[in-house]
N, C-alpha and C. Protein backbone atom coordinates (compact mmCIF):
# COMPACT_ATOMS: atom_id res chain seq x y z
N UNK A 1 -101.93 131.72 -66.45
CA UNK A 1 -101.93 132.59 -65.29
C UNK A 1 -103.08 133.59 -65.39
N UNK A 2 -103.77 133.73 -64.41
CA UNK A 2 -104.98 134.72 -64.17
C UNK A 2 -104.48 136.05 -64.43
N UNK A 3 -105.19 137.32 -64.98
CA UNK A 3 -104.85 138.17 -65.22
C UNK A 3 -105.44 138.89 -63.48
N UNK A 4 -104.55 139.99 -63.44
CA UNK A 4 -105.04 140.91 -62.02
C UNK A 4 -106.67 141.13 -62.03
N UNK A 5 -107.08 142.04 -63.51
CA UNK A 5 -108.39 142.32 -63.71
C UNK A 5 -109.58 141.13 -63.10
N UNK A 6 -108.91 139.94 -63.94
CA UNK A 6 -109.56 138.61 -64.07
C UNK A 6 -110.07 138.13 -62.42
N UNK A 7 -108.41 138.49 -62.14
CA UNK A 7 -108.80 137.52 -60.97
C UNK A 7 -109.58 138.72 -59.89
N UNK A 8 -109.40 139.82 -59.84
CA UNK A 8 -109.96 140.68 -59.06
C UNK A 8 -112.36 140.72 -59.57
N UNK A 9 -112.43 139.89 -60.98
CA UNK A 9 -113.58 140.01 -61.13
C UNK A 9 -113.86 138.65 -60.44
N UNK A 10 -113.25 137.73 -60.47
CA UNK A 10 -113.30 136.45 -59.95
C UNK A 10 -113.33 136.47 -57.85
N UNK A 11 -113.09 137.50 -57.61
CA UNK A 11 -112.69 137.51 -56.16
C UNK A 11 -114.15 138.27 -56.00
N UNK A 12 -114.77 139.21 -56.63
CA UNK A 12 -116.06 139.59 -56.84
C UNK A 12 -116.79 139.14 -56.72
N UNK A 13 -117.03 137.94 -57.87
CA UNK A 13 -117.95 136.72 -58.15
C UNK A 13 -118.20 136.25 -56.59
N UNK A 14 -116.82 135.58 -56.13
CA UNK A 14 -116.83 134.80 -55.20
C UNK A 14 -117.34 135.17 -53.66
N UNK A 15 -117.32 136.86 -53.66
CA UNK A 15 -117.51 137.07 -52.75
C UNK A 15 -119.15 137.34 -52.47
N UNK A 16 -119.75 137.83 -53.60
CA UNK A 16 -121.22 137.96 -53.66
C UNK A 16 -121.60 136.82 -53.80
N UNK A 17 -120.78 136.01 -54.19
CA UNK A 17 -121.72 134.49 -54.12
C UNK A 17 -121.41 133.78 -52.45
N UNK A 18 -120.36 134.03 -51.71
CA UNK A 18 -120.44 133.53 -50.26
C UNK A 18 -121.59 134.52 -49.66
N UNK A 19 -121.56 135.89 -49.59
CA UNK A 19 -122.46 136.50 -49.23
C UNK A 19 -123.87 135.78 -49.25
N UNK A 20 -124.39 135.66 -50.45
CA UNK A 20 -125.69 135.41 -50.60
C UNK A 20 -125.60 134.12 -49.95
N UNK A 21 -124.96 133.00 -50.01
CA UNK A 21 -125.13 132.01 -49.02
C UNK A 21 -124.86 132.18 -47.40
N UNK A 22 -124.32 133.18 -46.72
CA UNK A 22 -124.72 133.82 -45.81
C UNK A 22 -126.06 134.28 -45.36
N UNK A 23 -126.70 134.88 -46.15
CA UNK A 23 -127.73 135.64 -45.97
C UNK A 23 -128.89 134.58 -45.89
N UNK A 24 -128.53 133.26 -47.06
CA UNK A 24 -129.61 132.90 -47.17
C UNK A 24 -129.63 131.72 -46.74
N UNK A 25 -128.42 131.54 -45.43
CA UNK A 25 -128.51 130.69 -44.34
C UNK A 25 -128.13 128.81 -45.26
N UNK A 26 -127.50 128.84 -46.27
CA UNK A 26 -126.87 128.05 -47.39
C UNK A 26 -125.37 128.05 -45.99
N UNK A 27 -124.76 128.93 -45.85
CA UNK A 27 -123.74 128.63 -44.81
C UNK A 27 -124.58 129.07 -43.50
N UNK A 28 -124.83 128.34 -42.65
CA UNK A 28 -125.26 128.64 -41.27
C UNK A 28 -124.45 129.08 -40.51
N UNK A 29 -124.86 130.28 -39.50
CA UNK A 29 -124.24 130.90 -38.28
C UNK A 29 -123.19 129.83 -37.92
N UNK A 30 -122.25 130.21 -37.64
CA UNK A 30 -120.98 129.15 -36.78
C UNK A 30 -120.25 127.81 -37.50
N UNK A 31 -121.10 127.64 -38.39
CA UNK A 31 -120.68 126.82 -39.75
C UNK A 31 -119.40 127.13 -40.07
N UNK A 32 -118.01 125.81 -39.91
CA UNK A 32 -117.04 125.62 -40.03
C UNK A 32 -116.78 126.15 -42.18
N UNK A 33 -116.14 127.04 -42.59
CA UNK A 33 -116.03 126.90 -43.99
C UNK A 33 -114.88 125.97 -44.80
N UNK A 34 -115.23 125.40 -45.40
CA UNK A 34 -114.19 124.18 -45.61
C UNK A 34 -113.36 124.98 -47.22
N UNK A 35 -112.47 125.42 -46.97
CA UNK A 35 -111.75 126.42 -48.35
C UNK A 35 -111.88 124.94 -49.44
N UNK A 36 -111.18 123.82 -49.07
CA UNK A 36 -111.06 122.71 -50.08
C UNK A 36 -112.37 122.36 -51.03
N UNK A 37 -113.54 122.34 -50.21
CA UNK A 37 -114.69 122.21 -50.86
C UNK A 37 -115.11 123.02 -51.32
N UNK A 38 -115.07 124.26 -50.76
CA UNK A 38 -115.65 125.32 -51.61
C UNK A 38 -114.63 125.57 -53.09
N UNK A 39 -113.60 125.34 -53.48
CA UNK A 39 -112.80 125.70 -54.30
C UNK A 39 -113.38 124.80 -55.46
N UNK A 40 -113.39 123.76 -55.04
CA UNK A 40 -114.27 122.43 -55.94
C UNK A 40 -115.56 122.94 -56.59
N UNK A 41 -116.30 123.28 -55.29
CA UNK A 41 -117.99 123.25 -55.69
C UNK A 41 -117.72 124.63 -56.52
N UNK A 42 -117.32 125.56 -56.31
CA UNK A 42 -117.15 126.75 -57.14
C UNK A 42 -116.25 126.88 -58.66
N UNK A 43 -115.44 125.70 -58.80
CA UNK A 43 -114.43 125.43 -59.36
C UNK A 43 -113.62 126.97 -60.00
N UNK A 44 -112.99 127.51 -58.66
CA UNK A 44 -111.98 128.26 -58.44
C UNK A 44 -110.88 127.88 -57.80
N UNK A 45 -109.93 128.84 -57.84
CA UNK A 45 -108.59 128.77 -57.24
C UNK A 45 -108.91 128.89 -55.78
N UNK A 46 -107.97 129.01 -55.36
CA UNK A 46 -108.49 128.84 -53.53
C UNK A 46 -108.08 130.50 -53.40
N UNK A 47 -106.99 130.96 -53.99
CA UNK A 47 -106.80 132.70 -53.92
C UNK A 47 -107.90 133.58 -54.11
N UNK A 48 -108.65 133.50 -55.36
CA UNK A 48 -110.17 134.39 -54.90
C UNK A 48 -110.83 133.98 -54.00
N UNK A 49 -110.80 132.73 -53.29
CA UNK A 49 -111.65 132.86 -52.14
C UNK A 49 -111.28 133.21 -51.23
N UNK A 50 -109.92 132.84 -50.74
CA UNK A 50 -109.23 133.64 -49.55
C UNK A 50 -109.26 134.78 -49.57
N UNK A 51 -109.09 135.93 -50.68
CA UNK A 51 -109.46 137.07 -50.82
C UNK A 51 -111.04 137.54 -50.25
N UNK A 52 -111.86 136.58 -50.91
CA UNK A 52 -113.15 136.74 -50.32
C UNK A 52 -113.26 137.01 -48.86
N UNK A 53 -113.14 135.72 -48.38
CA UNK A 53 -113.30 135.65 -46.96
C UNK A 53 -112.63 136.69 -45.98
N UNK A 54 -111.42 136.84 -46.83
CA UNK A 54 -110.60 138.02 -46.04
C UNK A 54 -111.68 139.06 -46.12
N UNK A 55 -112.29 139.94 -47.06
CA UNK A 55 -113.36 140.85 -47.35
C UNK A 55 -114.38 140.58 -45.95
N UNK A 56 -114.73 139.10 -46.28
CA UNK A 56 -115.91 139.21 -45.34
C UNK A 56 -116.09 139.07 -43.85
N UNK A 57 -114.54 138.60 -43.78
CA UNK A 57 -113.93 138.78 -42.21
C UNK A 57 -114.16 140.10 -41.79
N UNK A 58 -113.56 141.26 -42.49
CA UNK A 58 -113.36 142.62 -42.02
C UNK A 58 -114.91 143.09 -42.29
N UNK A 59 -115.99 142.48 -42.29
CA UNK A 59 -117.16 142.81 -42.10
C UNK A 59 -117.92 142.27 -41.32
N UNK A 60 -117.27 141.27 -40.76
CA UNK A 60 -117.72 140.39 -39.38
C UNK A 60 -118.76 139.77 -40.19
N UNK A 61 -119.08 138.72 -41.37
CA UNK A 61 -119.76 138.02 -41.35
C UNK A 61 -119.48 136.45 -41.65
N UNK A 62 -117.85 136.74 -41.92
CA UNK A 62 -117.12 135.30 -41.17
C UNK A 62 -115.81 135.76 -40.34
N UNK A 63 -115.91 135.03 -39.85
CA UNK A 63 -114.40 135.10 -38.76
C UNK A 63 -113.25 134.02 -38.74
N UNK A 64 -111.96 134.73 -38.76
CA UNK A 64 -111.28 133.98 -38.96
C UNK A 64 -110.13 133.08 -37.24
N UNK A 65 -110.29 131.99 -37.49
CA UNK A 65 -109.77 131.49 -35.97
C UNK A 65 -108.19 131.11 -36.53
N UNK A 66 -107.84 131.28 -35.50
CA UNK A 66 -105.62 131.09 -35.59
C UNK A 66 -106.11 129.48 -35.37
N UNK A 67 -105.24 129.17 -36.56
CA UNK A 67 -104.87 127.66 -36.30
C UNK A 67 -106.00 126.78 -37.05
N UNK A 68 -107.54 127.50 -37.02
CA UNK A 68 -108.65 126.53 -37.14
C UNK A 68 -109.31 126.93 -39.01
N UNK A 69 -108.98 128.21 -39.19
CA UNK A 69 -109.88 128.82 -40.16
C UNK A 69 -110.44 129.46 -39.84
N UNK A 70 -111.45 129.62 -41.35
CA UNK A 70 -113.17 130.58 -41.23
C UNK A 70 -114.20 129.52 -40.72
N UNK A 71 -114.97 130.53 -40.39
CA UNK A 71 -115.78 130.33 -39.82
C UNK A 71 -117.36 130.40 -40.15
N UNK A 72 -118.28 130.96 -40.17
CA UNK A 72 -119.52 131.73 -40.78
C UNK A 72 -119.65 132.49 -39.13
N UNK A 73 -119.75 133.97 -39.16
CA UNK A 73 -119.88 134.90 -38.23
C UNK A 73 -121.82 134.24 -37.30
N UNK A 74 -121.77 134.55 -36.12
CA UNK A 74 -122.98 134.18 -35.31
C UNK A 74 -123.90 135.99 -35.32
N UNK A 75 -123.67 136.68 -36.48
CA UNK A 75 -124.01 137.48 -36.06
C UNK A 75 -125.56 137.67 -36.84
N UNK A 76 -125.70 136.76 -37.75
CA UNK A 76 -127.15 136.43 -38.16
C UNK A 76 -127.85 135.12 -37.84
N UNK A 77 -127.60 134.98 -36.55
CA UNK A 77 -128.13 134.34 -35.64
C UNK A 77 -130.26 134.25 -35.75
N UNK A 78 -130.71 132.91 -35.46
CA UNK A 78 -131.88 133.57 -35.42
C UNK A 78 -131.95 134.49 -34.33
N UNK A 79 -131.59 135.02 -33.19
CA UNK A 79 -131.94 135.91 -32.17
C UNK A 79 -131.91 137.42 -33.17
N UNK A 80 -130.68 137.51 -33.80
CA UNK A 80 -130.04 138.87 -34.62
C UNK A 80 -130.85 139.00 -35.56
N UNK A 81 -131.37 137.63 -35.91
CA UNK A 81 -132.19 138.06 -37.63
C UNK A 81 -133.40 138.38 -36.77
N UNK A 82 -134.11 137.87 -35.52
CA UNK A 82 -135.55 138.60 -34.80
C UNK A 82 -135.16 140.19 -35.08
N UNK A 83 -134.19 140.81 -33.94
CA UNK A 83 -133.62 141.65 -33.41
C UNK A 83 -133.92 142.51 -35.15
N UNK A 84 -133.19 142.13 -36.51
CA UNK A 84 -133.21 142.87 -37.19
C UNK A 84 -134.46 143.02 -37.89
N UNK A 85 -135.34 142.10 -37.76
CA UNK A 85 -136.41 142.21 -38.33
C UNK A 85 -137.40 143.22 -37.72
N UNK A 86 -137.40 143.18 -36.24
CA UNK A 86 -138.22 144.27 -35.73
C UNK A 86 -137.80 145.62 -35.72
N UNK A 87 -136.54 145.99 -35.94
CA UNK A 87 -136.31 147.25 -36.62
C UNK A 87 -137.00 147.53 -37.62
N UNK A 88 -136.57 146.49 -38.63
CA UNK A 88 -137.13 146.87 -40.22
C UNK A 88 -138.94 147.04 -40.01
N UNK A 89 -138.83 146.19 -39.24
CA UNK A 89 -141.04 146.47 -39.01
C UNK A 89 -141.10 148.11 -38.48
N UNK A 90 -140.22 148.53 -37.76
CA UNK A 90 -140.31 150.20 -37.24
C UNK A 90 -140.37 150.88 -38.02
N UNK A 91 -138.86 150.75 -38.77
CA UNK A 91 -138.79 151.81 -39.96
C UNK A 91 -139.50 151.87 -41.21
N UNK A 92 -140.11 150.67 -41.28
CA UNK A 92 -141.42 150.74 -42.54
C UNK A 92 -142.71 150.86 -41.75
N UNK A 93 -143.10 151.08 -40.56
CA UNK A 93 -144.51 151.64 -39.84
C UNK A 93 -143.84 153.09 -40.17
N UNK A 94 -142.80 153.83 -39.06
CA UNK A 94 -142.90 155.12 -39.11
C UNK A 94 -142.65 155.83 -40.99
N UNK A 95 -142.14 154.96 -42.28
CA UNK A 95 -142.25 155.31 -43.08
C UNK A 95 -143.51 155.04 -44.08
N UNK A 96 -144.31 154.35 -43.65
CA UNK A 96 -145.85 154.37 -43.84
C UNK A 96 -146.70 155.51 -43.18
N UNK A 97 -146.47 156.02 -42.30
CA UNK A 97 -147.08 156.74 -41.09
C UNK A 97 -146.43 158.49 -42.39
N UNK A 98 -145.76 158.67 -42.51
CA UNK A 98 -144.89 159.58 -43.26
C UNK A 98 -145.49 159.69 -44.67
N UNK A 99 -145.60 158.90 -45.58
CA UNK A 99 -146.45 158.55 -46.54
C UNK A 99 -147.78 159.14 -46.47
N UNK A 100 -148.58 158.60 -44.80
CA UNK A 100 -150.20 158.59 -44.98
C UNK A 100 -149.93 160.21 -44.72
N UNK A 101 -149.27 160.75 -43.93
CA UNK A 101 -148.85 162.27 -43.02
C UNK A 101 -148.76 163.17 -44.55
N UNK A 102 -148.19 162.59 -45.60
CA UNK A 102 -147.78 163.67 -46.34
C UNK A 102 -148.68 163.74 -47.35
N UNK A 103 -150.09 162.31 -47.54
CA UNK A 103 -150.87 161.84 -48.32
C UNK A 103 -150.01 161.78 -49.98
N UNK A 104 -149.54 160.79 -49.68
CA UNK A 104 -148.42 160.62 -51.37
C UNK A 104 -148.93 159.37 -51.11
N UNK A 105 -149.99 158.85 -51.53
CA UNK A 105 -150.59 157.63 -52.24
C UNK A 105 -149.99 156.90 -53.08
N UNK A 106 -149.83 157.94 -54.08
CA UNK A 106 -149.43 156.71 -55.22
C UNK A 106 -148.22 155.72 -54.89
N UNK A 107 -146.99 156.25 -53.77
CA UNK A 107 -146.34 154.91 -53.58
C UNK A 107 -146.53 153.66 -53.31
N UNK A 108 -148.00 153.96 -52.70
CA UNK A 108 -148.63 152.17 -51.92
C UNK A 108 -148.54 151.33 -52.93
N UNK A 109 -149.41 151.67 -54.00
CA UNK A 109 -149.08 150.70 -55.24
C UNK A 109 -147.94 150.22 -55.37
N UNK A 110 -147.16 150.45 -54.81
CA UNK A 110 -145.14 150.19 -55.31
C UNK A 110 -144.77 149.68 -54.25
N UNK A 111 -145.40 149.82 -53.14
CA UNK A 111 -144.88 149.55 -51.98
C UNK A 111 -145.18 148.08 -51.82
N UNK A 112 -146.64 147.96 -52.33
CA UNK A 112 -147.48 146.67 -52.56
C UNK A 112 -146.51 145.45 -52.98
N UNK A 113 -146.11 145.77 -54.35
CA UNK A 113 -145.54 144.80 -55.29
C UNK A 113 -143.93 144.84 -54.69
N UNK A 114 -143.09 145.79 -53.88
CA UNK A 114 -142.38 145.11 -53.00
C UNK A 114 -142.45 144.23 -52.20
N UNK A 115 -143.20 144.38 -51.61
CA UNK A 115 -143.94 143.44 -50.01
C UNK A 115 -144.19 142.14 -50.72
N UNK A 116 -144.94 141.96 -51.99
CA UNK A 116 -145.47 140.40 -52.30
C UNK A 116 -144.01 140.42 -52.68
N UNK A 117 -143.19 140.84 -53.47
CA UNK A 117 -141.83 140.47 -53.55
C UNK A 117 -140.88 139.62 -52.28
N UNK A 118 -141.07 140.50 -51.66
CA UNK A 118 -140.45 139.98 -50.13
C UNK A 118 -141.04 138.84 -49.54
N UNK A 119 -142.17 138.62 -49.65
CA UNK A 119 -142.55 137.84 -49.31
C UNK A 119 -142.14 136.02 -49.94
N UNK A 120 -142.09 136.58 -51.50
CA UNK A 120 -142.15 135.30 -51.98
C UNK A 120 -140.63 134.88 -52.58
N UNK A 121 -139.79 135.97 -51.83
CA UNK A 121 -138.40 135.63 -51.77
C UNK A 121 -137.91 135.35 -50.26
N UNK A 122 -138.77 135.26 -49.46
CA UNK A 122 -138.06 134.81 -47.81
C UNK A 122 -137.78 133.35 -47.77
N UNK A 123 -136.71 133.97 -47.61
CA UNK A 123 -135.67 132.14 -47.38
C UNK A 123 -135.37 131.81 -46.42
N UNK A 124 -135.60 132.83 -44.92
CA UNK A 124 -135.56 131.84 -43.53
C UNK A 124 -136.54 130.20 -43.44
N UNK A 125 -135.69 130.03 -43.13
CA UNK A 125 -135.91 128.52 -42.73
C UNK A 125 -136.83 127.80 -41.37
C-alpha cells in the first residue's frame, strides 16, 4: 500500500509531468485523455492521476465531461498561444524600453543568453 507522503509525491510527479505535455502540445488542445493508457505509459496507479487531472481541471487546462472524461482544455489553442505570445512581445518591449530608460546595461548580457535559451527550447509545432 502507498504511503499518503508517497502517493501525494507521486500525484506531484504526475501532475508536472501532464502539465509539461500540455504545454508542449505532447497532449493537444481537445485531445480526448485516455486514464487507461496513461496509467500504463506512466506505470502508475490510476489514483495519482485522477488526482492530477482533478488539479488540472480546477485550472482549466483539462476539463472534465459527465459521462465522457478528461479532456485536454482548448485554451492553448494556436489562436490563445498567438494571443499569448503577443502579450509576452509587449511586456518584454516595454521591459527593454525600462532597462534602456534606466541605462542598467549589464542585464542585456543575461537577457541575451535567455532569448537563445528560448529559442532553442520552442516546441510549437
Amino acid at each position: 500500500m502507498i504511503k499518503e507522503k508517497e502517493r501525494g509525491e507521486t500525484t506531484e510527479y504526475v501532475y508536472n509531468l501532464l502539465k509539461e505535455k500540455i504545454f508542449e502540445w505532447d497532449l493537444s488542445p481537445g485531445q480526448k485523455i485516455n486514464i487507461s493508457h496513461l496509467t500504463r505509459e506512466i506505470n502508475i496507479s490510476a489514483i495519482p492521476l485522477r488526482e492530477a487531472l482533478s488539479r488540472l481541471n480546477s485550472e482549466n487546462l483539462v476539463i472534465l465531461e459527465p459521462n465522457k472524461g478528461y479532456r485536454v482544455s482548448d485554451i492553448l489553442d494556436t489562436e490563445n498561444m498567438a494571443k499569448m505570445l503577443e502579450a509576452r512581445i509587449l511586456l518584454e518591449t516595454h521591459a527593454v524600453r525600462n532597462i534602456i530608460r534606466l541605462n542598467n546595461v549589464s542585464v542585456t548580457e543575461e537577457m541575451a543568453a535567455l532569448t537563445d535559451e528560448m529559442f532553442s527550447t520552442n516546441t510549437l509545432h
